[in-house]
N, C-alpha and C. Protein backbone atom coordinates (compact mmCIF):
# COMPACT_ATOMS: atom_id res chain seq x y z
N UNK A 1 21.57 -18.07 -15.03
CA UNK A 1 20.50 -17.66 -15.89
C UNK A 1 19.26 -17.26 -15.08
N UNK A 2 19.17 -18.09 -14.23
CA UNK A 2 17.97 -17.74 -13.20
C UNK A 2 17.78 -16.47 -12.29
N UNK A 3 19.35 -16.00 -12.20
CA UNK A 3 19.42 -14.84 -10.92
C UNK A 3 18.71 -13.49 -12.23
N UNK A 4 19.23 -13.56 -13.65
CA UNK A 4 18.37 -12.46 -14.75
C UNK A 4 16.98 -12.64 -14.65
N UNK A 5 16.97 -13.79 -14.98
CA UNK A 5 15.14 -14.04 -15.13
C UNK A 5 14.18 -13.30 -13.82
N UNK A 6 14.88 -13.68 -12.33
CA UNK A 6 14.33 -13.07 -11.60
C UNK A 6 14.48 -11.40 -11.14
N UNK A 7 15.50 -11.19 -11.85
CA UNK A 7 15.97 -9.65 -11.70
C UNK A 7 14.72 -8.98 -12.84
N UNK A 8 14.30 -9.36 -14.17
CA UNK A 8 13.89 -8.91 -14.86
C UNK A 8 12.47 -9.12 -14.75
N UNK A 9 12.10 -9.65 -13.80
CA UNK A 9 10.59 -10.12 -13.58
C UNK A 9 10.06 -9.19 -12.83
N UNK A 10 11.26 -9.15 -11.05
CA UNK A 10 10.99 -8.03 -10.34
C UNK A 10 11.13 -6.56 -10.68
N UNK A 11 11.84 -6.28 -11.69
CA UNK A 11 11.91 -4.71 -12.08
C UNK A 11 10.54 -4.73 -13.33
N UNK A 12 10.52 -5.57 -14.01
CA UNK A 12 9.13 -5.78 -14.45
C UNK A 12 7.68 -5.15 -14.12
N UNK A 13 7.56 -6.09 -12.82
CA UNK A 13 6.89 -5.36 -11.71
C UNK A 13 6.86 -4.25 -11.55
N UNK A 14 7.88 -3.78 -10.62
CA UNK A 14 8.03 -2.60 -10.39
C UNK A 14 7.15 -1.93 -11.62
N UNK A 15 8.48 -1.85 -12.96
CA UNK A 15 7.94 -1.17 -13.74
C UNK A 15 6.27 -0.62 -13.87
N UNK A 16 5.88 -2.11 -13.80
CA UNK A 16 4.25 -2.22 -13.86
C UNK A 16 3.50 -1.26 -13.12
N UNK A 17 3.97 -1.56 -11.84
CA UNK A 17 3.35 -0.51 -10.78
C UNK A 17 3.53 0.73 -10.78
N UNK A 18 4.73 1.15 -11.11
CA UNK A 18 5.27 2.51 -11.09
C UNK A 18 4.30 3.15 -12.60
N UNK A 19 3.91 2.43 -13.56
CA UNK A 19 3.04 2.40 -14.97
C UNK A 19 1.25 2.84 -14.37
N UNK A 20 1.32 1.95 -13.72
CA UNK A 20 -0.03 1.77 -13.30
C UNK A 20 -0.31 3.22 -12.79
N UNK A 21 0.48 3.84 -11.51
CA UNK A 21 0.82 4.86 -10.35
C UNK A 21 0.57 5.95 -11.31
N UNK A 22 1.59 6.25 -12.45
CA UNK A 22 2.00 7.34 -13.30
C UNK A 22 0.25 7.39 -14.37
N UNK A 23 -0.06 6.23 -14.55
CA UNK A 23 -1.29 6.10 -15.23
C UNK A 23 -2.69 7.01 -14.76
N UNK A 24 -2.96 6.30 -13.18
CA UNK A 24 -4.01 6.89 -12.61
C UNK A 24 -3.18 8.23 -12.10
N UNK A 25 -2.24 8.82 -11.91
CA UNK A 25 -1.79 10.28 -11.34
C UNK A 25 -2.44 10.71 -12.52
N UNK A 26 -1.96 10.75 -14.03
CA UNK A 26 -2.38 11.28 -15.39
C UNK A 26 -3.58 11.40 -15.33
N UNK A 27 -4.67 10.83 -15.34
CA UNK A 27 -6.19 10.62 -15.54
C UNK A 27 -6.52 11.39 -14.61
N UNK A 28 -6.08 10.63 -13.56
CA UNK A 28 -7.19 11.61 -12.22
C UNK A 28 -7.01 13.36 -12.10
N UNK A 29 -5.12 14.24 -13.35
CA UNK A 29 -4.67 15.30 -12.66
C UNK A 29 -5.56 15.74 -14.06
N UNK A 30 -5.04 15.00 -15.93
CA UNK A 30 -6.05 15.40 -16.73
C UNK A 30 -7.82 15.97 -16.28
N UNK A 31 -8.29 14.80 -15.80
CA UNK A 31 -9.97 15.43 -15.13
C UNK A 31 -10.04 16.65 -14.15
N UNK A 32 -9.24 16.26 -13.84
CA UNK A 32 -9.73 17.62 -12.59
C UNK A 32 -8.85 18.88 -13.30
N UNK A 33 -8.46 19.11 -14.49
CA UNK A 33 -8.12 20.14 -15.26
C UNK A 33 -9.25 20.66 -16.14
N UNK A 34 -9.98 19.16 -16.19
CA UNK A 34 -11.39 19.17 -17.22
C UNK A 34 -10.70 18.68 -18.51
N UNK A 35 -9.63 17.84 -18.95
CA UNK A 35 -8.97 17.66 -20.23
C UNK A 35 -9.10 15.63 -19.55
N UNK A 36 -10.34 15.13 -20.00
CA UNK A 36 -10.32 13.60 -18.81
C UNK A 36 -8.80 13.06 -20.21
N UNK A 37 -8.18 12.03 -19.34
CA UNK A 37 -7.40 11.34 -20.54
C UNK A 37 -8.39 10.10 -20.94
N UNK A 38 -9.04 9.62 -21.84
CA UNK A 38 -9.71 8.78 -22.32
C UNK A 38 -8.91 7.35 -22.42
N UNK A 39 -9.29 6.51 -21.22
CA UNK A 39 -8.98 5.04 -21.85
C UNK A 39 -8.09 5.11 -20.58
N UNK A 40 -8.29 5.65 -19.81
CA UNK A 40 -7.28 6.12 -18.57
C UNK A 40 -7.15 4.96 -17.75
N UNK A 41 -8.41 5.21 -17.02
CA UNK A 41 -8.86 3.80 -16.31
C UNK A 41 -8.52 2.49 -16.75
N UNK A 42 -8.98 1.88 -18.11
CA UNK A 42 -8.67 0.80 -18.61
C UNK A 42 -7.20 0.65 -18.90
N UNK A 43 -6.16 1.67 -19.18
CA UNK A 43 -4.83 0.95 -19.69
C UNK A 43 -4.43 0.78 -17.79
N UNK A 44 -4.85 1.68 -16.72
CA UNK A 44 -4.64 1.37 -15.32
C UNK A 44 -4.70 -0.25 -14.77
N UNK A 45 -5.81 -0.43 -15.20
CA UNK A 45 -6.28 -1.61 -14.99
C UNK A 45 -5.27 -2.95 -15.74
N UNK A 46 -5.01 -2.53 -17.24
CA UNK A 46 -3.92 -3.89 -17.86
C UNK A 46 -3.12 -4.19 -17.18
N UNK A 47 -2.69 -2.54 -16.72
CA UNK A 47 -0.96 -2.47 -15.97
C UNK A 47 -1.10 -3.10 -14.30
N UNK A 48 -2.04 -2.93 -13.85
CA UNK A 48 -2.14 -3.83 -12.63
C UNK A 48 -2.69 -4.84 -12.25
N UNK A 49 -3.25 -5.24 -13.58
CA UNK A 49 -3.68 -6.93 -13.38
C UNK A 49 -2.32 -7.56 -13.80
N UNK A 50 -1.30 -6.88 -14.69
CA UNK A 50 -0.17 -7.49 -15.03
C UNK A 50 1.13 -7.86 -14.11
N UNK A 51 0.44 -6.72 -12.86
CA UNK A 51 1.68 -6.55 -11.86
C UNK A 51 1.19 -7.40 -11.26
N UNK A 52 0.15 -7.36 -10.89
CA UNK A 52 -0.43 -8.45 -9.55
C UNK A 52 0.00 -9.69 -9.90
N UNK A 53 -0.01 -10.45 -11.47
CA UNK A 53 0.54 -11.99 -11.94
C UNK A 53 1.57 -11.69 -11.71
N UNK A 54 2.56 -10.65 -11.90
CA UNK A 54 3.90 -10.81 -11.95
C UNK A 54 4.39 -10.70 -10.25
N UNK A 55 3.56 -10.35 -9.46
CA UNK A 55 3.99 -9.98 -7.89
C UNK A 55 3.62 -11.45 -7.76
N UNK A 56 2.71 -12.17 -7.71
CA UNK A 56 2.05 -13.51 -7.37
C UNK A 56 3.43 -14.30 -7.32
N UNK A 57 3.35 -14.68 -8.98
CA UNK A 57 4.96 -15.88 -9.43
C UNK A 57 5.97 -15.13 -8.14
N UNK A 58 5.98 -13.78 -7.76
CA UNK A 58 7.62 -13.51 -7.03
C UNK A 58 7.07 -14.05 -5.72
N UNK A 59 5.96 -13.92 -5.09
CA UNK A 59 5.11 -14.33 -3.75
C UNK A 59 5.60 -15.66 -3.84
N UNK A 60 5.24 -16.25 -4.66
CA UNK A 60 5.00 -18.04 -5.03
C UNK A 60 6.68 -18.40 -4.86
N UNK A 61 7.58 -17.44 -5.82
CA UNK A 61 9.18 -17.95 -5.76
C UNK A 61 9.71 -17.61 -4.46
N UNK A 62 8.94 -17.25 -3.67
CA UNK A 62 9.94 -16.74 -2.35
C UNK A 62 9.07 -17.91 -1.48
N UNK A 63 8.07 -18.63 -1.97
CA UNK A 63 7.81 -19.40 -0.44
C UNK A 63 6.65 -18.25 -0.11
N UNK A 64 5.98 -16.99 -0.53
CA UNK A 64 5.39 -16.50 0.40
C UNK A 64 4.01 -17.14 0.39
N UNK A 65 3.29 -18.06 -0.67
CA UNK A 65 2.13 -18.51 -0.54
C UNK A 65 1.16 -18.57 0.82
N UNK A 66 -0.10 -18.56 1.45
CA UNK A 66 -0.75 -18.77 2.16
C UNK A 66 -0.25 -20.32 2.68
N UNK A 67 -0.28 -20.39 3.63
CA UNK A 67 -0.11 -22.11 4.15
C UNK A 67 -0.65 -21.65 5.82
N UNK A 68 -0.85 -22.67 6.19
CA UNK A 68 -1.10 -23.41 7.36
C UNK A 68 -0.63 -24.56 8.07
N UNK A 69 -0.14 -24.41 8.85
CA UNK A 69 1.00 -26.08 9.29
C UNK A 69 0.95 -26.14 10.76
N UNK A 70 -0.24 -25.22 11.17
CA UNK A 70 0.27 -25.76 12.85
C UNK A 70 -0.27 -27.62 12.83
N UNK A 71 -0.58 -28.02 12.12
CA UNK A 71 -1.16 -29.66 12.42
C UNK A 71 0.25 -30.38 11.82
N UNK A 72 0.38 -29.91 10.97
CA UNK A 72 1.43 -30.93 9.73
C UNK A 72 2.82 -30.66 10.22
N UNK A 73 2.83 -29.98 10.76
CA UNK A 73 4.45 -30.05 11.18
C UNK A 73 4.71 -31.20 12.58
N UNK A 74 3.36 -31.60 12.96
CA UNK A 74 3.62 -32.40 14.03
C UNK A 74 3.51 -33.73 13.40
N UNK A 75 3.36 -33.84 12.22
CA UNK A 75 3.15 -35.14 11.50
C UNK A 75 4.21 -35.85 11.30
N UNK A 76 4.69 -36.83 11.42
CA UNK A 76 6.24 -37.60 10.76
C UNK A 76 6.34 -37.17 9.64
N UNK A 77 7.65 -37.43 9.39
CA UNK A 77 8.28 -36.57 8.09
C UNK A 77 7.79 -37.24 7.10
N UNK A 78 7.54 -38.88 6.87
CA UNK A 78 7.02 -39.43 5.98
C UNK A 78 5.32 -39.23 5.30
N UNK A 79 5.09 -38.67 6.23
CA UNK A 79 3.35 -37.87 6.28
C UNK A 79 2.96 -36.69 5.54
N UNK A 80 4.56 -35.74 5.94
CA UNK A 80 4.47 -34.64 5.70
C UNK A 80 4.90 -34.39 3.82
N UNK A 81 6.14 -35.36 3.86
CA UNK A 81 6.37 -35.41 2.55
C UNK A 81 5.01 -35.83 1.49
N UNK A 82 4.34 -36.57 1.62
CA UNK A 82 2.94 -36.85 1.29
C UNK A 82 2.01 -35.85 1.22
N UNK A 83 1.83 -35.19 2.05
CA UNK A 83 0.73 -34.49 2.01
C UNK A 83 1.39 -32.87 1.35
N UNK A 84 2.90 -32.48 1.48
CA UNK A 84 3.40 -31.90 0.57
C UNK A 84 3.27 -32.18 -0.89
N UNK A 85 3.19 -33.66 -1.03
CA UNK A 85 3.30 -33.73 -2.40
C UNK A 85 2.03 -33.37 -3.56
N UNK A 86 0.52 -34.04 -2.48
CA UNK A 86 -0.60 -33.87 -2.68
C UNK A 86 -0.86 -32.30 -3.04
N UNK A 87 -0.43 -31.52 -2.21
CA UNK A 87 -0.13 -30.24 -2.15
C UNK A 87 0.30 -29.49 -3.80
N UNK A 88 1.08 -30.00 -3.64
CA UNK A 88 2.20 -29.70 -5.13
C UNK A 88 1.14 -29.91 -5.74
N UNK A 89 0.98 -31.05 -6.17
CA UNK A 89 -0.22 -31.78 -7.18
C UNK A 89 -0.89 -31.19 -7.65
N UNK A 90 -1.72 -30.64 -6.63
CA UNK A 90 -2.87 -30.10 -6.68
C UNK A 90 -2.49 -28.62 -6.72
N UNK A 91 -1.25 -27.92 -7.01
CA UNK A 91 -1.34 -26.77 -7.11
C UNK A 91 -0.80 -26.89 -8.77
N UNK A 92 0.28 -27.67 -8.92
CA UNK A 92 0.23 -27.69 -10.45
C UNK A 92 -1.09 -27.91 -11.37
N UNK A 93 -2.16 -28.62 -10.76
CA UNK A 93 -3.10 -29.28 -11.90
C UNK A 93 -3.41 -27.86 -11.84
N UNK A 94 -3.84 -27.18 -10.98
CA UNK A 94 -5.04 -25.95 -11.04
C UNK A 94 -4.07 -25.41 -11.81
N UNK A 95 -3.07 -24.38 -11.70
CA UNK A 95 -2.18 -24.12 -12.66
C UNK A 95 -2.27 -24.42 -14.22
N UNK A 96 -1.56 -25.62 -14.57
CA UNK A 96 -2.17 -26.32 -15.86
C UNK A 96 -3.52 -25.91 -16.34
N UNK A 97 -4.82 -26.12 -15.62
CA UNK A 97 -5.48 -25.47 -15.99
C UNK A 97 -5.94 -24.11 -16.64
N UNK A 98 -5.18 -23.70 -15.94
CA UNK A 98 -5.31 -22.40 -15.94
C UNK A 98 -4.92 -21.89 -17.36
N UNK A 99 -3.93 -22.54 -17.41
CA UNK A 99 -3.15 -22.37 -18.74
C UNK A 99 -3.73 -23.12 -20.08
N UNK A 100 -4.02 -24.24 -19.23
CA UNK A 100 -4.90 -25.16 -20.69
C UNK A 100 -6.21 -23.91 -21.45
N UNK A 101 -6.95 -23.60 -20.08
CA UNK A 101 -8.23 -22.63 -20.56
C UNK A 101 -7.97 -21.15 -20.87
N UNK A 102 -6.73 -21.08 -20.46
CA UNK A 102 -6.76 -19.47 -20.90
C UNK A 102 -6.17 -18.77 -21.55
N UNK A 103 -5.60 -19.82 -22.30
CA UNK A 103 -5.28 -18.94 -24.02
C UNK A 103 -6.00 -19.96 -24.72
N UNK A 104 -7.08 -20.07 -25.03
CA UNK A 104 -8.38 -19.98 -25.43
C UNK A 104 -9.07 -18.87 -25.29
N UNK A 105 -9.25 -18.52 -23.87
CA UNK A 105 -10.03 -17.26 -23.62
C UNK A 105 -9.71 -16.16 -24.06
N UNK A 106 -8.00 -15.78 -23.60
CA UNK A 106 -7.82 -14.75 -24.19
C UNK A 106 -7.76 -14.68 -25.86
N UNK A 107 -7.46 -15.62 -26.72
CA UNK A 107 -8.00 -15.58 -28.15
C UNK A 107 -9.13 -14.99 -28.48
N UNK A 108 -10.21 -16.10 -27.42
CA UNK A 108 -11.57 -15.68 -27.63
C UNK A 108 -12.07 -14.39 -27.47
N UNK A 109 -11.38 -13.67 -26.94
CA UNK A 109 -11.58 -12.08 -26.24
C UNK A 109 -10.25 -11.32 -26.90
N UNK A 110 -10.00 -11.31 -28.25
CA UNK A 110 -9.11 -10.39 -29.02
C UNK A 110 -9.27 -9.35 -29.36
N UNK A 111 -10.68 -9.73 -29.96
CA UNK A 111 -11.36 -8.44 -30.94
C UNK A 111 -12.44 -7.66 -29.74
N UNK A 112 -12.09 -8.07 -28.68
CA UNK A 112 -13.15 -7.30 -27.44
C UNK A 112 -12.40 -6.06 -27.54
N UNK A 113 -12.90 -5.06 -27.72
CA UNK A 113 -12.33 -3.98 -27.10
C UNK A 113 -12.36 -3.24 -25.38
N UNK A 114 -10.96 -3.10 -24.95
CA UNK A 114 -11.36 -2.66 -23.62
C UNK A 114 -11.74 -0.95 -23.37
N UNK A 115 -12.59 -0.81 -23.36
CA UNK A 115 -13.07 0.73 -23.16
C UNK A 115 -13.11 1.53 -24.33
N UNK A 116 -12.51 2.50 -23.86
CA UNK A 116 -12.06 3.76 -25.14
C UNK A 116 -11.21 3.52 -25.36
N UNK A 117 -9.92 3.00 -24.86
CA UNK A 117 -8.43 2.86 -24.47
C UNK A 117 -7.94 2.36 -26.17
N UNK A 118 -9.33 1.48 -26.67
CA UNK A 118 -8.54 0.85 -27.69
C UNK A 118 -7.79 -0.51 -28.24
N UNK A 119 -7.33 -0.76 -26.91
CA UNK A 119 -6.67 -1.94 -26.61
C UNK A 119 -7.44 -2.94 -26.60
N UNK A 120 -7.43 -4.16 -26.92
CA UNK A 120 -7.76 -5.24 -26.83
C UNK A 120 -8.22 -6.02 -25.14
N UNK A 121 -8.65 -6.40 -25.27
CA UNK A 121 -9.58 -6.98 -24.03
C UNK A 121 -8.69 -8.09 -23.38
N UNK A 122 -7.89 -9.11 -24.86
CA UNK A 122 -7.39 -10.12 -24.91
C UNK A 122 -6.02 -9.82 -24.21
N UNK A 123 -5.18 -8.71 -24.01
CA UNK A 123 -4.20 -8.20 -22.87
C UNK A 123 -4.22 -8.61 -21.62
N UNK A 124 -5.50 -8.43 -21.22
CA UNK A 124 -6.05 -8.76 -20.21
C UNK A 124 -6.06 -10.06 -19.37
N UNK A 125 -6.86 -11.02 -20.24
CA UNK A 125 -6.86 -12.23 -20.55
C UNK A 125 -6.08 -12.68 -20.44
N UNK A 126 -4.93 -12.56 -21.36
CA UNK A 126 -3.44 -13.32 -21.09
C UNK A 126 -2.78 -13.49 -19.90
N UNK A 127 -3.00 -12.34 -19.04
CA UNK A 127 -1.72 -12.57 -17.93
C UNK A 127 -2.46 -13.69 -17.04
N UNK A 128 -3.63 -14.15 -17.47
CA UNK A 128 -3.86 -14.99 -16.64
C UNK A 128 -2.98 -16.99 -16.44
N UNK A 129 -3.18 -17.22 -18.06
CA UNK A 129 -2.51 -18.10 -18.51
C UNK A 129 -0.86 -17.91 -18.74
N UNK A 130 -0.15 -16.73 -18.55
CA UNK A 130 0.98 -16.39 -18.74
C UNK A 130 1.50 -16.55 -17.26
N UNK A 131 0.61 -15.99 -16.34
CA UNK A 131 1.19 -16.14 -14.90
C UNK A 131 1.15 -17.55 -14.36
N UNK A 132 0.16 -18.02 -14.59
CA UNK A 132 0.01 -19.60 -14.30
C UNK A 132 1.10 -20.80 -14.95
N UNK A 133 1.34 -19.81 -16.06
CA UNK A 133 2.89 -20.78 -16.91
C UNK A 133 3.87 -20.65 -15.84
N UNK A 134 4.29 -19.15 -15.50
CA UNK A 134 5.49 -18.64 -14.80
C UNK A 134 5.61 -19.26 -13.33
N UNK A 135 4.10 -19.23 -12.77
CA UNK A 135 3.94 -19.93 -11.41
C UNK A 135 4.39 -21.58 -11.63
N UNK A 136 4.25 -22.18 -12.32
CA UNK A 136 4.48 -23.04 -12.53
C UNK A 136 5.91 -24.08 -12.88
N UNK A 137 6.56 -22.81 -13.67
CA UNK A 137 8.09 -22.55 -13.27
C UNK A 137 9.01 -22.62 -11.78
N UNK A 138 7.80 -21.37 -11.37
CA UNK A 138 8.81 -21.23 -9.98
C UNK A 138 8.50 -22.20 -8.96
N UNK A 139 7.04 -23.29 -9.14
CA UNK A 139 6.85 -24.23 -8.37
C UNK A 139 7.78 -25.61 -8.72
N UNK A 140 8.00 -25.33 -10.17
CA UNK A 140 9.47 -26.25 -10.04
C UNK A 140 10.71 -26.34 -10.03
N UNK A 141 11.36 -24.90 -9.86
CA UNK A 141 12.32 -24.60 -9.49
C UNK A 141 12.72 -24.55 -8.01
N UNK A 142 11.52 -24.49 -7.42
CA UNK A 142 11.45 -24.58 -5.65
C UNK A 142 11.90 -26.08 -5.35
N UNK A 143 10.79 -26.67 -6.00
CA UNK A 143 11.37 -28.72 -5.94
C UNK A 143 12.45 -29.13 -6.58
N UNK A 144 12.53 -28.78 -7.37
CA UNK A 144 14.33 -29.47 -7.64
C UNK A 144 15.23 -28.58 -6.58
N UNK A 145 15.44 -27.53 -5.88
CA UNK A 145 16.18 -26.46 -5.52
C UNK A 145 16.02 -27.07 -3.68
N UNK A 146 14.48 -27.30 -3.61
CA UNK A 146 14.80 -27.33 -2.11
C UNK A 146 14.02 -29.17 -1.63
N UNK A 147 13.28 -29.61 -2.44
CA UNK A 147 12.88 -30.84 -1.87
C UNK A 147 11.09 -30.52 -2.34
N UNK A 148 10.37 -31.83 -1.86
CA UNK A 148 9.18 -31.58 -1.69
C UNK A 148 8.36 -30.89 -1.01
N UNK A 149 8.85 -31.46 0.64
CA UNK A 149 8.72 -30.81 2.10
C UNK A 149 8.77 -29.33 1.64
N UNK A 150 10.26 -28.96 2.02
CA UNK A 150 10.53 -27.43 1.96
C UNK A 150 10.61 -26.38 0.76
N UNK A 151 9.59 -27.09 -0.18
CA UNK A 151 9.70 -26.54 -1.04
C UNK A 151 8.04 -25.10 -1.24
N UNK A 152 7.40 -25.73 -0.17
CA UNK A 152 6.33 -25.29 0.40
C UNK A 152 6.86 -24.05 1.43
N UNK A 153 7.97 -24.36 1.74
CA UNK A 153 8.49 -23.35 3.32
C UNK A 153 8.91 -21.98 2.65
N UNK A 154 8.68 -21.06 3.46
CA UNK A 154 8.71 -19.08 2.97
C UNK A 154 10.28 -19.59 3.24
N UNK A 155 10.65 -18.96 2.60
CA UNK A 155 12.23 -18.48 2.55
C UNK A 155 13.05 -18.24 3.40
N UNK A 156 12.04 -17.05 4.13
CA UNK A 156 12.48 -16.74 5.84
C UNK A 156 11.97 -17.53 6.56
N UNK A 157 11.69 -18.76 6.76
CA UNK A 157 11.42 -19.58 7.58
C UNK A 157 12.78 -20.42 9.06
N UNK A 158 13.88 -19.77 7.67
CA UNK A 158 14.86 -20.29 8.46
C UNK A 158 15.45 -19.49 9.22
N UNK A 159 16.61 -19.72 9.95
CA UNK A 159 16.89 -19.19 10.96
C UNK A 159 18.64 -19.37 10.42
N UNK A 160 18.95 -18.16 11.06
CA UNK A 160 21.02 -18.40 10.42
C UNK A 160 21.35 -19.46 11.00
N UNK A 161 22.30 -20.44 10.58
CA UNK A 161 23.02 -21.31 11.45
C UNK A 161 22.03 -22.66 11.46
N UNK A 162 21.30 -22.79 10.78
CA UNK A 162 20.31 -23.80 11.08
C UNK A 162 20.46 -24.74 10.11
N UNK A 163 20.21 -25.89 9.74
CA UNK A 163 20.65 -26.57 8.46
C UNK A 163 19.58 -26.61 7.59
C-alpha cells in the first residue's frame, strides 16, 4: 500500500511543478502579447506552495532532512539513541502543531480571496497543516521501518554490502 501512496505523492509533485511551470509560461507569454492572464501569479503561487509541502514529506521520507552529526556519531550508541529520540520528539511536537494551528487558520482564511484568481486564500493555508500531517506519517514510517537511530539517516547513507 505504501509503494502507491508514495508513487502518487511523487507524480503529484511533479504534477504540481510541471502546473506551476505551464502556469507562469501562460501569464508571462499572455502579457507580453498584451492579453495579461488575470489571477496568473496567484494560482502559480497555490501550485508551488503545494509542491514545495509535497517535495518536503518526499525530502523528509528519504532521510534527506538537514542534520549534523559530526559530534553525535562519536557518541555511544546509547547517547545517540537518546538524543535521536529527543530529536524525533521535538520534530513531531512542532509538526502536531502545526497541524493543531492550521486548520484553524486555513478556516479562518476561507472567505479571503487570493487576488483576481478567485480562489480562496484558505488553499493556501491548508497545505500547511496537510503537509505537517503527511510529514508526520513519513516520520513514522521511518521509526517503525528503520529504528530510532537510523531513522534520522538519508537513505544513501549506506554503502552496498554494509549491514
Amino acid at each position: 500500500m505504501w509503494h502507491w501512496y508514495d508513487r502518487l505523492e511523487a507524480w503529484l509533485a511533479v504534477g504540481l511543478l510541471g502546473g506551476t511551470s505551464l502556469t507562469l509560461l501562460a501569464s508571462s507569454t499572455a502579457r507580453a502579447v498584451g492579453q495579461p492572464f488575470a489571477g496568473g501569479a496567484e494560482l502559480a503561487q497555490l501550485l508551488f506552495i503545494w509542491t514545495a509541502v509535497l517535495g518536503a514529506d518526499i525530502t523528509l521520507r528519504h532521510g534527506g532532512q538537514v542534520r549534523i552529526d559530526a559530534l553525535t556519531v562519536r557518541l555511544p550508541q546509547a547517547l545517540q539513541r537518546l538524543l535521536a529520540a529527543l530529536c524525533l520528539m521535538l520534530m513531531l511536537g512542532f509538526l502536531a502543531l502545526l497541524v493543531w494551528h492550521g486548520f484553524p487558520l486555513a478556516l479562518s482564511n476561507w472567505q479571503r480571496p487570493l487576488g483576481v484568481a478567485g480562489l480562496s486564500y484558505g488553499y493556501i493555508t491548508l497545505a500547511l497543516p496537510v503537509g505537517a500531517m503527511l510529514m508526520i506519517v513519513s516520520l513514522l514510517r521511518r521509526i517503525v521501518a528503520r529504528g530510532i537511530v537510523m531513522s534520522l539517516a538519508p537513505d544513501d547513507d549506506r554503502v552496498e554490502g554494509t549491514p
